[in-house]
N, C-alpha and C. Protein backbone atom coordinates (compact mmCIF):
# COMPACT_ATOMS: atom_id res chain seq x y z
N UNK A 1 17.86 -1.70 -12.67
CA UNK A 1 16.41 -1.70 -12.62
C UNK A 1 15.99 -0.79 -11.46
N UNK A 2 14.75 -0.13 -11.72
CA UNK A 2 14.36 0.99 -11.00
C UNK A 2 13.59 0.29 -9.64
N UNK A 3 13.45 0.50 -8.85
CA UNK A 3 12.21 -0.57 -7.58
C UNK A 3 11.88 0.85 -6.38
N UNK A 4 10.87 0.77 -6.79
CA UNK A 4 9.73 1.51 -5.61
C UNK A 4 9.14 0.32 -5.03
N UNK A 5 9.16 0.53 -3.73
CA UNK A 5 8.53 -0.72 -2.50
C UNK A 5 7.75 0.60 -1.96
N UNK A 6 6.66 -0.20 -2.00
CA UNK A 6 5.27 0.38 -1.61
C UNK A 6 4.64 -0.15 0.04
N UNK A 7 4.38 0.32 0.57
CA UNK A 7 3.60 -0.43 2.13
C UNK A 7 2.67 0.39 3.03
N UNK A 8 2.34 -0.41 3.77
CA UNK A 8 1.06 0.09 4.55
C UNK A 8 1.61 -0.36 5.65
N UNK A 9 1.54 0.08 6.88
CA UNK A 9 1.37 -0.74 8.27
C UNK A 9 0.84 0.57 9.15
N UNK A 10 0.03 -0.58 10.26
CA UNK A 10 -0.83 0.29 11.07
C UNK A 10 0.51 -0.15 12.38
N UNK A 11 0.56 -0.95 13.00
CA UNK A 11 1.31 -1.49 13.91
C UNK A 11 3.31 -1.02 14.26
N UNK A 12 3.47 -0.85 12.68
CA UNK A 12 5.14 -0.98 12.25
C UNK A 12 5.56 -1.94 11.87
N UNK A 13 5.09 -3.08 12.12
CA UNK A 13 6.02 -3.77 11.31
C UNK A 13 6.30 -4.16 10.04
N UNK A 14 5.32 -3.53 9.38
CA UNK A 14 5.57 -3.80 8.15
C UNK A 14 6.66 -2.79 7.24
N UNK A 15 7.13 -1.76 8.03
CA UNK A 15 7.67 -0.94 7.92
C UNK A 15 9.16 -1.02 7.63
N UNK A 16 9.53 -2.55 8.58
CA UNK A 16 10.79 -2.75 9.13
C UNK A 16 11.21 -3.50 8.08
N UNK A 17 10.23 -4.38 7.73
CA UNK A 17 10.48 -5.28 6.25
C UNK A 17 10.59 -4.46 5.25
N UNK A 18 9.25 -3.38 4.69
CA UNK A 18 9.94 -2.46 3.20
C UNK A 18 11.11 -1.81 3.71
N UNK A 19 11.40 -1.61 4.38
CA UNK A 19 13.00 -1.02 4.46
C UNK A 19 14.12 -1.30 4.57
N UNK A 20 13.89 -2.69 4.99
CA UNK A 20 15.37 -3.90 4.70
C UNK A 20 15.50 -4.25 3.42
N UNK A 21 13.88 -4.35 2.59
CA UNK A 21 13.57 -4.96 1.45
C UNK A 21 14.62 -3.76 0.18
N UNK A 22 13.52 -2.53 1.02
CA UNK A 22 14.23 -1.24 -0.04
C UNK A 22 15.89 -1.48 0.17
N UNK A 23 16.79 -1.52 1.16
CA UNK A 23 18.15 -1.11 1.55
C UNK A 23 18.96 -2.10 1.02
N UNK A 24 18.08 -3.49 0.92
CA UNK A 24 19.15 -4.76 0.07
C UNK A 24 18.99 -4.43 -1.55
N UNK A 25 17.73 -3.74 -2.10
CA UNK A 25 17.83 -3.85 -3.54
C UNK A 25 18.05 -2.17 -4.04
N UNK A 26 17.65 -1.80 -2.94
CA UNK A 26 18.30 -0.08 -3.66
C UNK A 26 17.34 0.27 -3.99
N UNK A 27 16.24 0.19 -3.61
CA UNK A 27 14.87 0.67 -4.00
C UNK A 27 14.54 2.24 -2.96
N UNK A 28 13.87 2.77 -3.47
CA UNK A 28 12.87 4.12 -2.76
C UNK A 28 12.03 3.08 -2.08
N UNK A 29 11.74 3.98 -1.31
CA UNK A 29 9.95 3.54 -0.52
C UNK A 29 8.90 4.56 -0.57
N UNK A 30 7.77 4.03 -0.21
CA UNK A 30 6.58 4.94 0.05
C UNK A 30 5.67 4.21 0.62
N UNK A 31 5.41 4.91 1.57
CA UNK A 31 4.09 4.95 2.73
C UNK A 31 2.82 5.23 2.23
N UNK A 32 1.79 4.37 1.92
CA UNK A 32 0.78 4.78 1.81
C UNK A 32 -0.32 5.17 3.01
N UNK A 33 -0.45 6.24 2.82
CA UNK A 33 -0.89 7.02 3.88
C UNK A 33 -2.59 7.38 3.53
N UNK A 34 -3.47 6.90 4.99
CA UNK A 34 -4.66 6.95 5.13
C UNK A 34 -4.90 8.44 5.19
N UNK A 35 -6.08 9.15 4.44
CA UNK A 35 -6.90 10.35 4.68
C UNK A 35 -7.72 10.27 5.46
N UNK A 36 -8.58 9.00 5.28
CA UNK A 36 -9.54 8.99 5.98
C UNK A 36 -9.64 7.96 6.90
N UNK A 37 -9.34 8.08 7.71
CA UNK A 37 -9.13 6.75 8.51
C UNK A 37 -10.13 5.83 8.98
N UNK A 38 -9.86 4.35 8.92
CA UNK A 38 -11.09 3.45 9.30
C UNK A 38 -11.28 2.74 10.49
N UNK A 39 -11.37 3.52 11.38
CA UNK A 39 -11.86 3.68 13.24
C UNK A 39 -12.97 3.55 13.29
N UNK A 40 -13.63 3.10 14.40
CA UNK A 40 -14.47 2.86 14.75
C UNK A 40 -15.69 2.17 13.78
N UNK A 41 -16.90 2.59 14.16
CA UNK A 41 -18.32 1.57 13.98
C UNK A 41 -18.23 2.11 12.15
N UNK A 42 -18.23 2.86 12.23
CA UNK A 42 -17.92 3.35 10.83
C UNK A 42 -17.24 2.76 10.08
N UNK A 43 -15.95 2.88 10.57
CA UNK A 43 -14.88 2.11 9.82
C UNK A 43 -14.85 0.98 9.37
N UNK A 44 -15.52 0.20 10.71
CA UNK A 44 -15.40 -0.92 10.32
C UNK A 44 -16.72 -1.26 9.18
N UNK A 45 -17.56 -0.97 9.18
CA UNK A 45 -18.90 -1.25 8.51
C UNK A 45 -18.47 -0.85 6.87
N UNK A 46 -17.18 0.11 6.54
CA UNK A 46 -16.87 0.74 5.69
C UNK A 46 -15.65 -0.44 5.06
N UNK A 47 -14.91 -0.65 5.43
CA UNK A 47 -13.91 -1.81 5.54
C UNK A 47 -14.60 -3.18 5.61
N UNK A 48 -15.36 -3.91 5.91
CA UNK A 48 -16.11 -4.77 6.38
C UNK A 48 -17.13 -5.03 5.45
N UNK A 49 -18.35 -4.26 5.64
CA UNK A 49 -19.40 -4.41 5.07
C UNK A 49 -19.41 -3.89 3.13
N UNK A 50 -18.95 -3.13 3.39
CA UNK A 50 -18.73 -1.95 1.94
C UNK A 50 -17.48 -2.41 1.14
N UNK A 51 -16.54 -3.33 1.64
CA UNK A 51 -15.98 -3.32 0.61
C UNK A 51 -14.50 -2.45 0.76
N UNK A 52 -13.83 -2.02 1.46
CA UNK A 52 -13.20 -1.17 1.89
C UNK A 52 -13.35 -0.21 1.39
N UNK A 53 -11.79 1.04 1.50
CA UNK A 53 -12.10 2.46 1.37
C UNK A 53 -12.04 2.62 0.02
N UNK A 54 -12.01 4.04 -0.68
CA UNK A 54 -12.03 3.87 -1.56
C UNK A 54 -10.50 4.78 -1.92
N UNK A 55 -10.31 4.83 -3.07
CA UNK A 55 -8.94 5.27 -3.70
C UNK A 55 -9.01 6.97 -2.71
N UNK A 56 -10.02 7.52 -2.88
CA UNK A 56 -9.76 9.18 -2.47
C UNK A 56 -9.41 9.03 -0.60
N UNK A 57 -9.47 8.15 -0.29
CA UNK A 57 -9.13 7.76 0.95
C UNK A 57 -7.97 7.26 1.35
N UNK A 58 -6.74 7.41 0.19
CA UNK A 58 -5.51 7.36 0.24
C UNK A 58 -4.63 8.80 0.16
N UNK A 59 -3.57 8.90 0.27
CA UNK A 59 -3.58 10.25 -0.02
C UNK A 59 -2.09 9.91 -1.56
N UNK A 60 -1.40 11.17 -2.07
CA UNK A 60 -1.26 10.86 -3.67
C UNK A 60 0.44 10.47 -2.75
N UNK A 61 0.56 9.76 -3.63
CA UNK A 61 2.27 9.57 -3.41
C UNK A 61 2.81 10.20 -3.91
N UNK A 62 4.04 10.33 -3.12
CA UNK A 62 5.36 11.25 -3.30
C UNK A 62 6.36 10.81 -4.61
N UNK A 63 6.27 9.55 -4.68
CA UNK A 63 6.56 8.73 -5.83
C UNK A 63 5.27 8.36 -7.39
N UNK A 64 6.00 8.75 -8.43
CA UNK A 64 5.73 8.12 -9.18
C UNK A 64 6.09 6.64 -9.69
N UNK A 65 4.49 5.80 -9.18
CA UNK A 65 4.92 4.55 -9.60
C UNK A 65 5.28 4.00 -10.86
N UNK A 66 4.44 4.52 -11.99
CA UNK A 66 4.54 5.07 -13.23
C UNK A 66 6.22 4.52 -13.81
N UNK A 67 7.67 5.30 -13.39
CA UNK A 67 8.68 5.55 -13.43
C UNK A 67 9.29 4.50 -13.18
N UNK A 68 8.81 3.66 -12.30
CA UNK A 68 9.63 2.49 -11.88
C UNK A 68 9.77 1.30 -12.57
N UNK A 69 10.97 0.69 -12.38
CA UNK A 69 10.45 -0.83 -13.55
C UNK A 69 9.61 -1.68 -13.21
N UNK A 70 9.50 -1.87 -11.48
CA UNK A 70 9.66 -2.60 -10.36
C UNK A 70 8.82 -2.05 -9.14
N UNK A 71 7.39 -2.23 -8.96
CA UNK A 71 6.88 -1.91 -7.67
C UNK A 71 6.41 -3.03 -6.84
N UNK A 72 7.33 -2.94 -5.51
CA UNK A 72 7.25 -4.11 -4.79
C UNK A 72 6.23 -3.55 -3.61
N UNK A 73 5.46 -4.30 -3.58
CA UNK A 73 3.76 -3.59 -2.22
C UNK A 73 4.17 -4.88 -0.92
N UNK A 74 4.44 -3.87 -0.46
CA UNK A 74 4.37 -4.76 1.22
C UNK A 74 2.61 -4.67 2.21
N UNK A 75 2.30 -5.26 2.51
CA UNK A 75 0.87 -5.20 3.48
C UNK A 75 0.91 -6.55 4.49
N UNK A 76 0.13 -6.05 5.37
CA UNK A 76 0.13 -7.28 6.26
C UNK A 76 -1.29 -8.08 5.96
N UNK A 77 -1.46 -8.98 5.88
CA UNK A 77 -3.17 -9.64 5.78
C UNK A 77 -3.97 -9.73 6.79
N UNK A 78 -4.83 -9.14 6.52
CA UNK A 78 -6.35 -9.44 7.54
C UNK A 78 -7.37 -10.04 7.48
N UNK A 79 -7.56 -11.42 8.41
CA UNK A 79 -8.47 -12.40 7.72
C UNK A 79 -8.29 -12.93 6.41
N UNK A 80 -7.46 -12.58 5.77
CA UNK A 80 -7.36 -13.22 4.66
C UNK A 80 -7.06 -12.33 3.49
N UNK A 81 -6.74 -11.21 3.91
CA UNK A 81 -7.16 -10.18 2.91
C UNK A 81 -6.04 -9.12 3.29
N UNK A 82 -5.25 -8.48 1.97
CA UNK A 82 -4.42 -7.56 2.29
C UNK A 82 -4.84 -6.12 2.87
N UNK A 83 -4.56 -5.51 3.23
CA UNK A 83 -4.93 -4.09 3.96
C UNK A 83 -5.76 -3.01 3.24
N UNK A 84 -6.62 -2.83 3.72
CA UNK A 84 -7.74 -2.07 2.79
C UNK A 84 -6.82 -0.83 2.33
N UNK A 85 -5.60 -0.35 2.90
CA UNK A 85 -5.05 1.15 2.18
C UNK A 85 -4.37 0.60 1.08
N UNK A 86 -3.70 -0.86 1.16
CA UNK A 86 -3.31 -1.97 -0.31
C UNK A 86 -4.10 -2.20 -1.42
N UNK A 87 -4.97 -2.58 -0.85
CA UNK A 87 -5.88 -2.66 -1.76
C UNK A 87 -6.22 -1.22 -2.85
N UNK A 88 -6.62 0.18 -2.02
CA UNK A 88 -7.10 1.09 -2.96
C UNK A 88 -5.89 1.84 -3.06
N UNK A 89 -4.89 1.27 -2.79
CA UNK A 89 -3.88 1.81 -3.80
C UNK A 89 -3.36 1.23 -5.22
N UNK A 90 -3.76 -0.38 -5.00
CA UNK A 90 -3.72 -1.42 -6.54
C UNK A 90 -4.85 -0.51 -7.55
N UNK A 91 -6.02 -0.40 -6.47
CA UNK A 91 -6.97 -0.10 -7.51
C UNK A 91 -6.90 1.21 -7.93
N UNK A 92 -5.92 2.20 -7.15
CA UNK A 92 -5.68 3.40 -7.85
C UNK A 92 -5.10 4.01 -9.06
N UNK A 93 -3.99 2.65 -8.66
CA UNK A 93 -2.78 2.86 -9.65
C UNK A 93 -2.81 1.86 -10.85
N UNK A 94 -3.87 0.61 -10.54
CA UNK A 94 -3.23 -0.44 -11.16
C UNK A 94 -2.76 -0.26 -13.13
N UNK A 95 -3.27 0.72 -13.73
CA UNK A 95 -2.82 1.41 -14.81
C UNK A 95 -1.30 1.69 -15.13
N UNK A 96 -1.00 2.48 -13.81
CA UNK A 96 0.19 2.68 -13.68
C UNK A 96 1.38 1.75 -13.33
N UNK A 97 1.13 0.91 -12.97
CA UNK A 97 1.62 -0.02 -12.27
C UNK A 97 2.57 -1.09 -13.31
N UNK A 98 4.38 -1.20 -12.78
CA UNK A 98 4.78 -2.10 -14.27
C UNK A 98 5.01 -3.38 -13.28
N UNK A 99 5.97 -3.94 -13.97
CA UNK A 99 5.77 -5.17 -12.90
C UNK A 99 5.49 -4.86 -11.36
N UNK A 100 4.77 -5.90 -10.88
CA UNK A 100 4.43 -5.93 -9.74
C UNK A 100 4.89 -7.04 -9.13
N UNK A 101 5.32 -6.77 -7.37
CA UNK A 101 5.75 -8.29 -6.75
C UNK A 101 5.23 -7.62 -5.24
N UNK A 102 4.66 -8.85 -4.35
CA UNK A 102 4.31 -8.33 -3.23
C UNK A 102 4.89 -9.38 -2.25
N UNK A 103 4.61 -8.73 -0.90
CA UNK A 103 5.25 -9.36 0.15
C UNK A 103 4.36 -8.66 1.19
């Protein structure tokens, strides 16, 4: 079975987990990587108030998720809520997307 592990971290650590995660099952990884970043009064009002970012505020992966049998999404939660670059990457891809498992 094919497994792309997907993640976000602002801090690292979430980094340390998709990559133990990827190295025990033999999976690829990919970084979902901010364009537009959500700093300051802006950001937050954008993240916060609005709903987070939106998909064009991700940038395209190096991976096709598409291909995989298996996309495992790592994010850390905030307040209750997975990471706004998690989020508009579900909502980017979720078409593409075959099974899904998160952590």
């Amino acid at each position: 079975m094919s497994t792309l592990v997907v993640y976000y971290t602002a801090p690292g650590e979430d980094r340390e987990v998709a990559e133990a995660v990827a190295r025990e099952s033999g999976a690829e990884t990919e970084f979902i990587r901010e364009v537009h970043t959500a700093e300051g009064l802006f950001g937050f009002n954008k993240n916060v108030l609005w709903g987070g970012p939106a998909e064009e505020d991700i940038g395209e992966p190096t991976h096709d998720p598409s291909t995989y049998d298996l996309v495992a999404i790592g994010s850390s939660v905030e307040n209750g809520h997975i990471t706004a670059p998690v989020e508009a990457f579900v909502k980017a891809y979720r078409d593409d997307l075959p099974r899904v498992a998160f952590f």
